[in-house]
Protein backbone atom coordinates (compact mmCIF):
# COMPACT_ATOMS: atom_id res chain seq x y z
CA UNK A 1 170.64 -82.59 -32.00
CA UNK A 2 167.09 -81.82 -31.66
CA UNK A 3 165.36 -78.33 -29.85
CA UNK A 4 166.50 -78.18 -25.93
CA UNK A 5 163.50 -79.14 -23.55
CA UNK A 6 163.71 -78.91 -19.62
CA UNK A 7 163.03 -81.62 -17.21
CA UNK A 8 161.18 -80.09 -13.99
CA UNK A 9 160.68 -82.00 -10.97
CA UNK A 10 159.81 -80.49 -8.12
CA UNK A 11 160.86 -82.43 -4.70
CA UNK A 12 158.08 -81.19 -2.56
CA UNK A 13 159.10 -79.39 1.15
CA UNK A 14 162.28 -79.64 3.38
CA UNK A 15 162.20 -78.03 6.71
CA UNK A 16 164.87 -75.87 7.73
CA UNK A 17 165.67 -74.81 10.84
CA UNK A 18 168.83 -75.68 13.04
CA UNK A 19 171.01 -78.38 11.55
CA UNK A 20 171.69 -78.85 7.88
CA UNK A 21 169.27 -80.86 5.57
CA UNK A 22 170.43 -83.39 3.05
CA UNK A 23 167.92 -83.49 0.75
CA UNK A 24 169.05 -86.31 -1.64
CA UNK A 25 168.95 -84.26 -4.50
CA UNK A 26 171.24 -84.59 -6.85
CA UNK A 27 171.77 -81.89 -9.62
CA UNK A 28 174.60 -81.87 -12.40
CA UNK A 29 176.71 -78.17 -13.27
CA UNK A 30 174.91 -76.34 -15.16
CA UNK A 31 171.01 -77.08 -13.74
CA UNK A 32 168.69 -74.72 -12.34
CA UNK A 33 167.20 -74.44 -8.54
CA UNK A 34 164.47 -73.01 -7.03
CA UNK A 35 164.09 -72.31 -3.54
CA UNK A 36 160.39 -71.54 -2.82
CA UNK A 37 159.15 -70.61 1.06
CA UNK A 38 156.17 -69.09 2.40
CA UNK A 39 156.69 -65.29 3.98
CA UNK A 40 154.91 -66.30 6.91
CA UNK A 41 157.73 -69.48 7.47
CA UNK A 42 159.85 -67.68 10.40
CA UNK A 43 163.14 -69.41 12.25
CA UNK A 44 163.43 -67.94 16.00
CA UNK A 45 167.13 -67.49 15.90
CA UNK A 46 166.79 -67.42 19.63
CA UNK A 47 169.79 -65.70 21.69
CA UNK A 48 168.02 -62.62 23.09
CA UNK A 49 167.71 -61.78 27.26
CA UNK A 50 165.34 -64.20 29.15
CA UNK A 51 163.51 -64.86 26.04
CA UNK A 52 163.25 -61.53 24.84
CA UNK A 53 164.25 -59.58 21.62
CA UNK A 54 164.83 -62.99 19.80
CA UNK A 55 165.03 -62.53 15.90
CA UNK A 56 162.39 -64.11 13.93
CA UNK A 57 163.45 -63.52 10.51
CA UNK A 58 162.09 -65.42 7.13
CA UNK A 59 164.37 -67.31 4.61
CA UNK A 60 165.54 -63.98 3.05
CA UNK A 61 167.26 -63.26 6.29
CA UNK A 62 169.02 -60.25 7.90
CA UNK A 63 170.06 -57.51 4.58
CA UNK A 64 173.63 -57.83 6.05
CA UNK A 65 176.36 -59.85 4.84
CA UNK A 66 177.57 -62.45 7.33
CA UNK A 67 180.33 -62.33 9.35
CA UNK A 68 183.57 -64.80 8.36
CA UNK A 69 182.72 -67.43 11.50
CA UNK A 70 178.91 -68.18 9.26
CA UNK A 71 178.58 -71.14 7.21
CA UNK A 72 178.41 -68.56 4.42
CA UNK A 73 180.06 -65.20 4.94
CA UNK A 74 179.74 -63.96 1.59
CA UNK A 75 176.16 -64.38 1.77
CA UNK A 76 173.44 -62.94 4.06
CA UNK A 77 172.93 -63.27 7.70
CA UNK A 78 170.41 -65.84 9.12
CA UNK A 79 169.56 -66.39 5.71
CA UNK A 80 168.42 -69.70 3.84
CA UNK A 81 171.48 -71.07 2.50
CA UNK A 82 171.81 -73.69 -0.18
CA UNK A 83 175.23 -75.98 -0.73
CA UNK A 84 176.17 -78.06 -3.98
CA UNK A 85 179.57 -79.80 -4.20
CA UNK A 86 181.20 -77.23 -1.70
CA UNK A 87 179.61 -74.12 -2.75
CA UNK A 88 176.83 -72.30 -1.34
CA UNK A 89 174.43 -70.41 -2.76
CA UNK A 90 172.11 -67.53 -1.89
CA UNK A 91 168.62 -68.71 -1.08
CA UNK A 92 165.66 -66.81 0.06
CA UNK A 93 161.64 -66.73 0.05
CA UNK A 94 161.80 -67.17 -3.65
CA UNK A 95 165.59 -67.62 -4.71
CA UNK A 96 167.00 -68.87 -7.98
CA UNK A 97 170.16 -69.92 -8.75
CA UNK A 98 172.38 -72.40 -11.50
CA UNK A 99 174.58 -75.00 -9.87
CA UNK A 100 178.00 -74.38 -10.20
CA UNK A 101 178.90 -77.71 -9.63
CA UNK A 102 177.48 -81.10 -9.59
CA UNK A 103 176.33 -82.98 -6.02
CA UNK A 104 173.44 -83.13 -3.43
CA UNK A 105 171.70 -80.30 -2.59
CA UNK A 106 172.01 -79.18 0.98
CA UNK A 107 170.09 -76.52 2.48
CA UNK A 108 171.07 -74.76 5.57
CA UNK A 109 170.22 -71.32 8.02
CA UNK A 110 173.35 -69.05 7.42
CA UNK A 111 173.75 -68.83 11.11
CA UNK A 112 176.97 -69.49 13.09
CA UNK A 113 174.73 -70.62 16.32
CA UNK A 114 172.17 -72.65 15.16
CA UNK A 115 171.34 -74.83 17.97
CA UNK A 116 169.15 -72.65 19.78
CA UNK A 117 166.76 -72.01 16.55
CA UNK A 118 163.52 -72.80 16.69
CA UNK A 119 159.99 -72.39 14.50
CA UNK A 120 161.51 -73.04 10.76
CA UNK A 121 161.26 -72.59 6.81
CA UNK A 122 159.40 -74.74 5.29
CA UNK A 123 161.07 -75.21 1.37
CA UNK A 124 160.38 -76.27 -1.66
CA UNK A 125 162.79 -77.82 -3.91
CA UNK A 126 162.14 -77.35 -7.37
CA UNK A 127 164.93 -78.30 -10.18
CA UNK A 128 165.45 -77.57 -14.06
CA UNK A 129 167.82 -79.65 -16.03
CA UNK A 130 168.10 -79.02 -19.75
CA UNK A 131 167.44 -82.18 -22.08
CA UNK A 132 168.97 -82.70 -25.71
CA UNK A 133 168.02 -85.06 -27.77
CA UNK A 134 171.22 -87.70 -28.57
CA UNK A 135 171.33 -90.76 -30.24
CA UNK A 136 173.67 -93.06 -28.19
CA UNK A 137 174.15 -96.78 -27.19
CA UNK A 138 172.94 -96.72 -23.24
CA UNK A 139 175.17 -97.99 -21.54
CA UNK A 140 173.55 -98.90 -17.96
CA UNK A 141 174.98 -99.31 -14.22
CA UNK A 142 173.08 -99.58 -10.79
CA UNK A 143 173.77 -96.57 -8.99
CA UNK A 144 172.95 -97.02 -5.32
CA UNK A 145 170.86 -99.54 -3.60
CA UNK A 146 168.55 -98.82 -0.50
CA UNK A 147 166.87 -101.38 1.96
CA UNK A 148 163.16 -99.98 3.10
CA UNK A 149 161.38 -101.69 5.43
CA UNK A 150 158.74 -98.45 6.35
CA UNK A 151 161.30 -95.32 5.80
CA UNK A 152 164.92 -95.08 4.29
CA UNK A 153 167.22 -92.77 3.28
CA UNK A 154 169.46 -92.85 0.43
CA UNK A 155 172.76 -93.75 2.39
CA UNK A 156 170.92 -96.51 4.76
CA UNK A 157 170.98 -94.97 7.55
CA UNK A 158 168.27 -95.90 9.20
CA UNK A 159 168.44 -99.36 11.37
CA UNK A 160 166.77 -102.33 9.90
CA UNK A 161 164.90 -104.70 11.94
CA UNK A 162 165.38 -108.57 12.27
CA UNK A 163 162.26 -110.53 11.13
CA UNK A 164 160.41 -107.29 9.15
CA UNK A 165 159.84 -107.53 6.00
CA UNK A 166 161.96 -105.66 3.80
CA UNK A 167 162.11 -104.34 0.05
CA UNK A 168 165.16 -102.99 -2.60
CA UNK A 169 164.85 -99.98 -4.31
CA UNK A 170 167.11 -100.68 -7.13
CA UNK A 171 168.21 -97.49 -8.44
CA UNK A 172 169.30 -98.14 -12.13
CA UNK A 173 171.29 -95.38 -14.25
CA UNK A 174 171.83 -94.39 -18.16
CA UNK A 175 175.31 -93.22 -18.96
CA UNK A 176 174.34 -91.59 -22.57
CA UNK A 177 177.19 -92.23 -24.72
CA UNK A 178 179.86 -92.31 -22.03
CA UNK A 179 181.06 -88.63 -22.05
CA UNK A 180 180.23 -87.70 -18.42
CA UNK A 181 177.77 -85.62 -16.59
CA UNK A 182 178.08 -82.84 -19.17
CA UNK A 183 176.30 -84.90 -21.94
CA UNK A 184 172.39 -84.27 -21.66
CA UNK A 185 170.70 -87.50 -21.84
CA UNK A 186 167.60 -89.39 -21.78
CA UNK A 187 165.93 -92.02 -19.95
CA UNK A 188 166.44 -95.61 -21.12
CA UNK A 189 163.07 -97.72 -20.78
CA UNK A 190 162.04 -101.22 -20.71
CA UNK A 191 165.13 -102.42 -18.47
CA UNK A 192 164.79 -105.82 -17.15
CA UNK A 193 166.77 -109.10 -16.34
CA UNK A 194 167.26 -110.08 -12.50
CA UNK A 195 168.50 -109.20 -9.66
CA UNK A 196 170.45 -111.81 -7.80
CA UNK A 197 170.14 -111.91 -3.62
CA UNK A 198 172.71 -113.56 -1.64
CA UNK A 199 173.78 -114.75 1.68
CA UNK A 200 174.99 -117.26 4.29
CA UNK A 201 171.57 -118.70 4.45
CA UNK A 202 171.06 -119.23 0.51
CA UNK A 203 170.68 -117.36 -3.00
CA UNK A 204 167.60 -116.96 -4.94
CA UNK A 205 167.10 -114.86 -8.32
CA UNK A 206 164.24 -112.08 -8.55
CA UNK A 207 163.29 -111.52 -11.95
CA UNK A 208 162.21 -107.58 -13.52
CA UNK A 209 161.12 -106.05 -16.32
CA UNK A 210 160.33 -102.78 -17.75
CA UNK A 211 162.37 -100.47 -15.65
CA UNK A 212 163.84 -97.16 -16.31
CA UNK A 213 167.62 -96.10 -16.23
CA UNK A 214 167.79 -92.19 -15.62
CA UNK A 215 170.86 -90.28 -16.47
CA UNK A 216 173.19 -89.23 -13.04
CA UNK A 217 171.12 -86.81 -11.40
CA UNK A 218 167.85 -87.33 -12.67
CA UNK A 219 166.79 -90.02 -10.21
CA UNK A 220 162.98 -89.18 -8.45
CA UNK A 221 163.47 -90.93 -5.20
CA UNK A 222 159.52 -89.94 -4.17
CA UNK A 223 158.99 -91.51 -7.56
CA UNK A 224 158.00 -95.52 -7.71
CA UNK A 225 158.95 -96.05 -11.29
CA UNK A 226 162.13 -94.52 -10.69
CA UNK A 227 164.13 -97.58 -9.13
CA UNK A 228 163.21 -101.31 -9.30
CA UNK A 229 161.77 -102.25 -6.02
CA UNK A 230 161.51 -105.87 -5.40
CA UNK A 231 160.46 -107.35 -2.02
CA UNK A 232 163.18 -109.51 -0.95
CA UNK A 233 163.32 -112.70 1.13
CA UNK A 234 162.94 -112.74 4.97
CA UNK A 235 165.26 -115.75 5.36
CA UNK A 236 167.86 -114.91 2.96
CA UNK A 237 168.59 -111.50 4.93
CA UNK A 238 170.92 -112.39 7.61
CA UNK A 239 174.80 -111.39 7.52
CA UNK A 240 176.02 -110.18 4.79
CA UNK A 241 173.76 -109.89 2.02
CA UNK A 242 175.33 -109.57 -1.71
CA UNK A 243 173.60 -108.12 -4.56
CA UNK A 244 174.44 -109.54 -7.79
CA UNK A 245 172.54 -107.08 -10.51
CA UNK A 246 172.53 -107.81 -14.75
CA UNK A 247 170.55 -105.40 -16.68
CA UNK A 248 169.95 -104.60 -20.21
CA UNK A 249 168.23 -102.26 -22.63
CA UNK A 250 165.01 -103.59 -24.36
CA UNK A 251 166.51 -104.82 -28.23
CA UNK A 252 169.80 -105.78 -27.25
CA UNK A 253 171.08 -102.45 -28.37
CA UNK A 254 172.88 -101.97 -24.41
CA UNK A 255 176.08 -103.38 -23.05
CA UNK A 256 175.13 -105.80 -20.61
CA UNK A 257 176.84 -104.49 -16.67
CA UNK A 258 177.05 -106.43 -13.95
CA UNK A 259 177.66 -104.89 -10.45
CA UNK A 260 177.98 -106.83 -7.07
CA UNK A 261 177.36 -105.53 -3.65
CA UNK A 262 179.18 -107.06 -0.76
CA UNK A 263 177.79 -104.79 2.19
CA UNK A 264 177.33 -105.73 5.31
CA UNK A 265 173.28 -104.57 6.00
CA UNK A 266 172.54 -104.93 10.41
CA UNK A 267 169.22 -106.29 10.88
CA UNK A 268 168.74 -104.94 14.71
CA UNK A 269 166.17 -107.00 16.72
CA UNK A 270 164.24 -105.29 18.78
CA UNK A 271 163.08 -106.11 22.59
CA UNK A 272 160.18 -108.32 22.43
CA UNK A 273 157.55 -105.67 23.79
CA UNK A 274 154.64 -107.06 26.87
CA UNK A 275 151.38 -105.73 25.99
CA UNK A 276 148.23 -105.77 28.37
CA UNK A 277 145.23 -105.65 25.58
CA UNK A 278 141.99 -104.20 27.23
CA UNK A 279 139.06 -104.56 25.38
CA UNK A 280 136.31 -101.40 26.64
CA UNK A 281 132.53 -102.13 26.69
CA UNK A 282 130.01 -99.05 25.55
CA UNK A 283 126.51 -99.45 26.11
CA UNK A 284 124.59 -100.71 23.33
CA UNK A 285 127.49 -101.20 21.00
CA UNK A 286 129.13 -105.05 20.89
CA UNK A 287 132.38 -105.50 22.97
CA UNK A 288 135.69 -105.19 20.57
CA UNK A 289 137.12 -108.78 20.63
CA UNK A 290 140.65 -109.93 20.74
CA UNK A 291 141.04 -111.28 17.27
CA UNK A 292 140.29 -107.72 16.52
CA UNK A 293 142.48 -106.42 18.62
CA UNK A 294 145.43 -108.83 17.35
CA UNK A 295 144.98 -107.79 14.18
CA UNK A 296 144.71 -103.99 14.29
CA UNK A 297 147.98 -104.64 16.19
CA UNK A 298 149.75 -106.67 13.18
CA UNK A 299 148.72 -103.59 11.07
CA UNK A 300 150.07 -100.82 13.15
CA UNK A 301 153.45 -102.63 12.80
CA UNK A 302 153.82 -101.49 9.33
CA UNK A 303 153.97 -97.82 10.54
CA UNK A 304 156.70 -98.88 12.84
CA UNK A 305 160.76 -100.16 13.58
CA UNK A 306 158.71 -103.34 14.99
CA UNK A 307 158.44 -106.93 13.41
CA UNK A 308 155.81 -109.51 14.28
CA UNK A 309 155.69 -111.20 16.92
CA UNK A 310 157.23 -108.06 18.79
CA UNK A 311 154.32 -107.94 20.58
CA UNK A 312 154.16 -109.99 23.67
CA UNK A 313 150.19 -110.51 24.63
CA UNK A 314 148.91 -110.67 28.03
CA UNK A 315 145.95 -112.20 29.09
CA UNK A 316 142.80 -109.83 27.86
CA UNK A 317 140.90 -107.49 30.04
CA UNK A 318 137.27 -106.92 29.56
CA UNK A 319 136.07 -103.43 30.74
CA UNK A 320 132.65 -101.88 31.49
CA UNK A 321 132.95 -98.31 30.83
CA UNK A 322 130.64 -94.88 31.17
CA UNK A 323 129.62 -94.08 27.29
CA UNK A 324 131.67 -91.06 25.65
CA UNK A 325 129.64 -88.18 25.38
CA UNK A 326 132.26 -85.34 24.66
CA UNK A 327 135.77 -85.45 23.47
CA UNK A 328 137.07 -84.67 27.10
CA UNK A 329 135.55 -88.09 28.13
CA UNK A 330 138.77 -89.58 26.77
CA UNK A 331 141.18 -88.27 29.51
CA UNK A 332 138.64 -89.36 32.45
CA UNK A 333 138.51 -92.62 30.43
CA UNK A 334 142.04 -93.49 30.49
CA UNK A 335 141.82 -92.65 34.22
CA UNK A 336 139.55 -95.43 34.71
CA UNK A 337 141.79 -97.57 32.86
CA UNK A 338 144.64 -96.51 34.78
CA UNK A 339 142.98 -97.40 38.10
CA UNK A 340 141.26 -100.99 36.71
CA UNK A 341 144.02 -102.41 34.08
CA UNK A 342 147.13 -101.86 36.08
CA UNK A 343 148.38 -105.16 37.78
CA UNK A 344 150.93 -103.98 40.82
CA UNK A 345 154.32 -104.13 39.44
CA UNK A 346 153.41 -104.83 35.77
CA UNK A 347 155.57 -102.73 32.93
CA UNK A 348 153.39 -103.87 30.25
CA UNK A 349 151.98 -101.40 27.69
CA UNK A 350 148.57 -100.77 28.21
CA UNK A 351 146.26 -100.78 25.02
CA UNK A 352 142.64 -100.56 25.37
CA UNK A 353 140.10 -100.80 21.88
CA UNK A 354 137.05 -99.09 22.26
CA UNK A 355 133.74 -98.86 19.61
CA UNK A 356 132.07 -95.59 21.04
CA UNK A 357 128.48 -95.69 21.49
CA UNK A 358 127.93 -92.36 19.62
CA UNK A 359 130.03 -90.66 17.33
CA UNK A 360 132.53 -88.07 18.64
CA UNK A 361 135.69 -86.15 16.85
CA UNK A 362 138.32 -87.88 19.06
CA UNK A 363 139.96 -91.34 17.41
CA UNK A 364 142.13 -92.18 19.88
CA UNK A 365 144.70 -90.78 23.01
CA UNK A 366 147.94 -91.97 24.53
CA UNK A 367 150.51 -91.35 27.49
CA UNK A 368 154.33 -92.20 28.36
CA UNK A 369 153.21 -91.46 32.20
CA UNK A 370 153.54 -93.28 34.88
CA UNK A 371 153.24 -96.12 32.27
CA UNK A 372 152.47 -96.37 28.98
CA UNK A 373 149.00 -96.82 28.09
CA UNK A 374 146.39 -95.56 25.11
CA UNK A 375 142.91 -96.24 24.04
CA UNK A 376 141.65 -96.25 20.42
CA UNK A 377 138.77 -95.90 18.50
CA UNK A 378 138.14 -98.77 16.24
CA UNK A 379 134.97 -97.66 14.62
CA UNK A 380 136.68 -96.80 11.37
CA UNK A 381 138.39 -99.40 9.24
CA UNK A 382 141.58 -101.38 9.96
CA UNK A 383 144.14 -99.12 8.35
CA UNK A 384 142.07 -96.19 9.74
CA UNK A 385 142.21 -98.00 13.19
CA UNK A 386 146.38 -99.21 12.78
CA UNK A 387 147.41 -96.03 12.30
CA UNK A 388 145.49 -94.24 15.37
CA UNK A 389 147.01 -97.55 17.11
CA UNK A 390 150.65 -97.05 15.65
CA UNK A 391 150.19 -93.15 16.99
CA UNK A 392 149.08 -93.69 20.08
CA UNK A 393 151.79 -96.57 20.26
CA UNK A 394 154.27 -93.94 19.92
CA UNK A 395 153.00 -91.67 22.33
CA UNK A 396 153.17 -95.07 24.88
CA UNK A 397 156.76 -95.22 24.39
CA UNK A 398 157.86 -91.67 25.30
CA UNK A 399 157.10 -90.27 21.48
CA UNK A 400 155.89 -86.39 21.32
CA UNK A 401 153.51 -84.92 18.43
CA UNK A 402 154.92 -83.48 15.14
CA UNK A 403 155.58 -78.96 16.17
CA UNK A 404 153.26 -76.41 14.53
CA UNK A 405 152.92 -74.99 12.18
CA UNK A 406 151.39 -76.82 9.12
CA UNK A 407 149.16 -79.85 10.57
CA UNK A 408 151.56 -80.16 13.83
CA UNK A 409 149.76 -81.33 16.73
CA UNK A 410 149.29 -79.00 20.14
CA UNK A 411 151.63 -79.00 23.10
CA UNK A 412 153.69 -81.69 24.24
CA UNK A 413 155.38 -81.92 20.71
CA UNK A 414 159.19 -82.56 19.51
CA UNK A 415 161.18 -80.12 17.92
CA UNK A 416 162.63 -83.22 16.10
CA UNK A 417 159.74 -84.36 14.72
CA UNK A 418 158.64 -82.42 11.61
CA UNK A 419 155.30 -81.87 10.30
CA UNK A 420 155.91 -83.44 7.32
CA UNK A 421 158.01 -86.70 6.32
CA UNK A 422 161.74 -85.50 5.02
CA UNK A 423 162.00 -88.93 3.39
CA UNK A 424 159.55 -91.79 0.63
CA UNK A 425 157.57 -93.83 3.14
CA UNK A 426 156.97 -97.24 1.85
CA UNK A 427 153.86 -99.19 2.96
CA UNK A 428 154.92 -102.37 2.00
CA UNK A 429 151.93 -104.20 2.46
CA UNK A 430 150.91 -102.64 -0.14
CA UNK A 431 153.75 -101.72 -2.24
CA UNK A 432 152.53 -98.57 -1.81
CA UNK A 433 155.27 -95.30 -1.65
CA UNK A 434 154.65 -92.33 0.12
CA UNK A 435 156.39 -89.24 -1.32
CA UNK A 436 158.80 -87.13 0.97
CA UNK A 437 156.74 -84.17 1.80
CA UNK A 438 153.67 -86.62 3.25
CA UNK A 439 151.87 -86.05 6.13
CA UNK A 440 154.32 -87.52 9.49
CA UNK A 441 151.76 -89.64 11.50
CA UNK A 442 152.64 -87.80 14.68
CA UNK A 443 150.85 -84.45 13.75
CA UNK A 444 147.11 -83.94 13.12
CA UNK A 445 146.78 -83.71 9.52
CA UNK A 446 145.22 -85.83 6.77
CA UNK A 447 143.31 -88.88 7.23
CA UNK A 448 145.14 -91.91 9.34
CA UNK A 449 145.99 -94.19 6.55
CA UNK A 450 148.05 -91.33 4.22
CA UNK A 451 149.68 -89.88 7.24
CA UNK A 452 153.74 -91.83 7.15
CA UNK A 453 156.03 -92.43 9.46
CA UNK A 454 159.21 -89.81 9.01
CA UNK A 455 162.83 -90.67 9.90
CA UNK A 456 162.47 -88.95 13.18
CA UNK A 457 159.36 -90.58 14.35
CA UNK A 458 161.11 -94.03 13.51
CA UNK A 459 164.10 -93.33 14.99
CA UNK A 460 161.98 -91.90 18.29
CA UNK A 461 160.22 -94.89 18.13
CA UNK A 462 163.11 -96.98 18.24
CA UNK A 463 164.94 -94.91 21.52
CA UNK A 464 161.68 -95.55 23.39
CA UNK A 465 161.47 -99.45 23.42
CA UNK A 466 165.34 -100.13 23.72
């Protein structure tokens, strides 16, 4: 065996704050963890008089040991807590520990009451595994499979949707010479063969090449080159869908393995959703037209738990508006199309496209009350112009901004919502992942296109139009 070198990946920020956090980390005995969060990160661990004398403590927590009804009594008070394969571990603003046993990593507030929290710790994940050189014939298996069609998480939580299109992440792994997760290994490269997709409605083969197998626990899920991912056909996903996977290291020198997956994947339509489209006149700037309109539409769907064709188009409006001159002009705006778009009696979204006459700092606004209805700015370019749409969209249906701090937006926001995505976003348009850690497209930060649609946006999203 060769020198010892470390493999450090760091998994970007978790927030922390009432509820435990499964990260979908995965570490192996022996590895290193660092827990990194800013001093200025506070949870409100609420619980004082009429809103008074509520702790607001950072991740190091209380210098008291925790009483036996904690999480962790052994550990401090309304500390950051972290918990691998049944043990926890002390974590703080800058905590570092070695796993004592293998499994996910699952952070946590040492706090016996942790519903009324509020505010949070924003952490960083960082882990250290220690690499050894072996000579070994790889033998390969697929560990777990996930189905994305714009967020996932590792167990497949989160509902599919009937009719949207919909991509495998195929995540393939090394098992070194077979003597468990104690034997450091290495990455096996230039993995291919195919990946078989049945169902009731037919099979078809999807061919791949030059994967990587990572040993148990080194798997990158923010990582594209970490898992196959293979778009997958529309009409083949109905009932239940087998995966039939063969997969081989480049030379011949691996044992082929075949694995089959007979799960049972829901693809959950959605209600088909009546839209009023408004198209808003500026002076001296040329009308939006429909065909515009339609197709910053199809975009925004990508950003959401919609398919196409969810989107049930009324006939067109054509509105002369006064020209925006400030940013407030927006709110007076959707006034005037509350009082001109509204039909008596009609439940259909209201979406109005707009090309401003001059240039102002507002992109776009929204409200749930008394019916849903938003107006966007669709000066930019499409994706700029989908995701203000796909925002707004949310904010139609009953959907609140991303909290401060870090990029939240102001007042009305959801506690639920984070700042940043806690899961990969895929944009599968363009085949494009979005690490965990991303900007969530319900806050204010970074430019329309990067921000991504979190777990708790989609699954917002999805309680709104049902």
């Amino acid at each position: 065996m060769g020198e010892p070198s470390f493999l450090t990946v760091d998994h970007g920020e978790f927030h922390v704050v009432r509820d435990q956090v499964h990260t979908a980390v995965t570490v192996v005995r022996g590895d290193r963890v660092e827990l990194r969060v800013s001093g200025y990160d506070m949870v409100n661990f609420g619980g004082g008089l009429l809103g008074l004398f509520e702790p607001r403590l950072n991740a190091d927590g209380d210098p008291v040991t925790a009483p036996e009804d904690y999480p962790a009594p052994r550990l401090r008070k309304n500390s950051l807590i972290c918990d691998i394969g049944g043990v926890w571990h002390q974590g703080g603003l800058n905590a570092q520990f070695e796993a004592q046993r293998s499994g996910e990593i699952i952070l946590a507030p040492n706090d016996a009451y942790p519903g009324d929290n509020k505010e949070g710790w924003m952490v960083r994940l960082i882990t250290h595994r220690i690499i050894r050189k072996i000579a070994f014939n790889p033998k390969l298996t697929v560990s777990w499979i996930e189905l994305v069609q714009v967020v996932q998480r590792r167990d497949n939580s989160i509902p599919l949707v009937a009719g949207k299109r919909t991509a495998a992440r195929i995540f393939l792994t090394s098992d070194g010479d077979g003597t468990g997760e104690d034997a450091y290994q290495q990455p096996v490269h230039d993995v291919s063969d195919t990946v078989t997709v049945s169902s009731s409605a037919g099979k078809k083969d999807l061919p791949f090449k030059g994967a990587t197998a990572f040993p148990a626990g080194q798997h990158d899920r923010d990582d594209k080159t970490h898992g196959v991912l293979l778009e997958l056909p529309l009409d083949l996903l109905t009932g239940t869908v087998k995966f039939s996977v063969t997969c081989a290291a480049a030379g011949g020198t691996g044992d082929d393995w075949t694995t089959n997956f007979d799960t049972t994947f829901t693809f959950t339509p959605t209600r088909r959703i009546p839209v009023r489209p408004v198209l808003m006149t500026q002076p001296g700037i040329t009308t939006p037209d429909f065909a515009q309109f339609k197709k910053i539409a199809a975009r925004a769907i990508d950003f959401l738990p919609l398919a196409p064709g969810a989107f049930d188009f009324l006939a067109p409006i054509v509105l002369t508006m006064p020209p925006f001159r400030t940013d407030d002009d927006w709110w007076q705006h959707l006034v005037y199309l509350e009082s001109f778009a509204r039909i008596p009696l009609e439940r259909a979204v209201t979406a109005a496209i707009v090309h401003p006459a001059m240039p102002i700092k507002t992109s776009g606004i929204g409200v749930s009350l008394p019916r849903g209805m938003f107006i966007v700015d669709v000066s930019s370019g499409l994706d700029d112009s989908a995701g203000t749409f796909a925002h707004e969209f949310c904010h139609a249906v009953g959907v609140l901004h991303a909290p401060p701090p870090n990029c939240g937006a102001g007042w009305p926001f959801d506690y639920r919502i984070l700042p940043k995505t806690d899961q990969p976003c895929l944009d599968i348009a363009t085949m494009t992942l979005f690490p965990s850690g991303s900007d969530d497209l319900m806050g204010y930060c970074g430019a329309v296109p990067t921000r991504r649609t979190s777990t708790a946006t989609y699954l917002r999203f999805l309680e709104g139009v049902r």
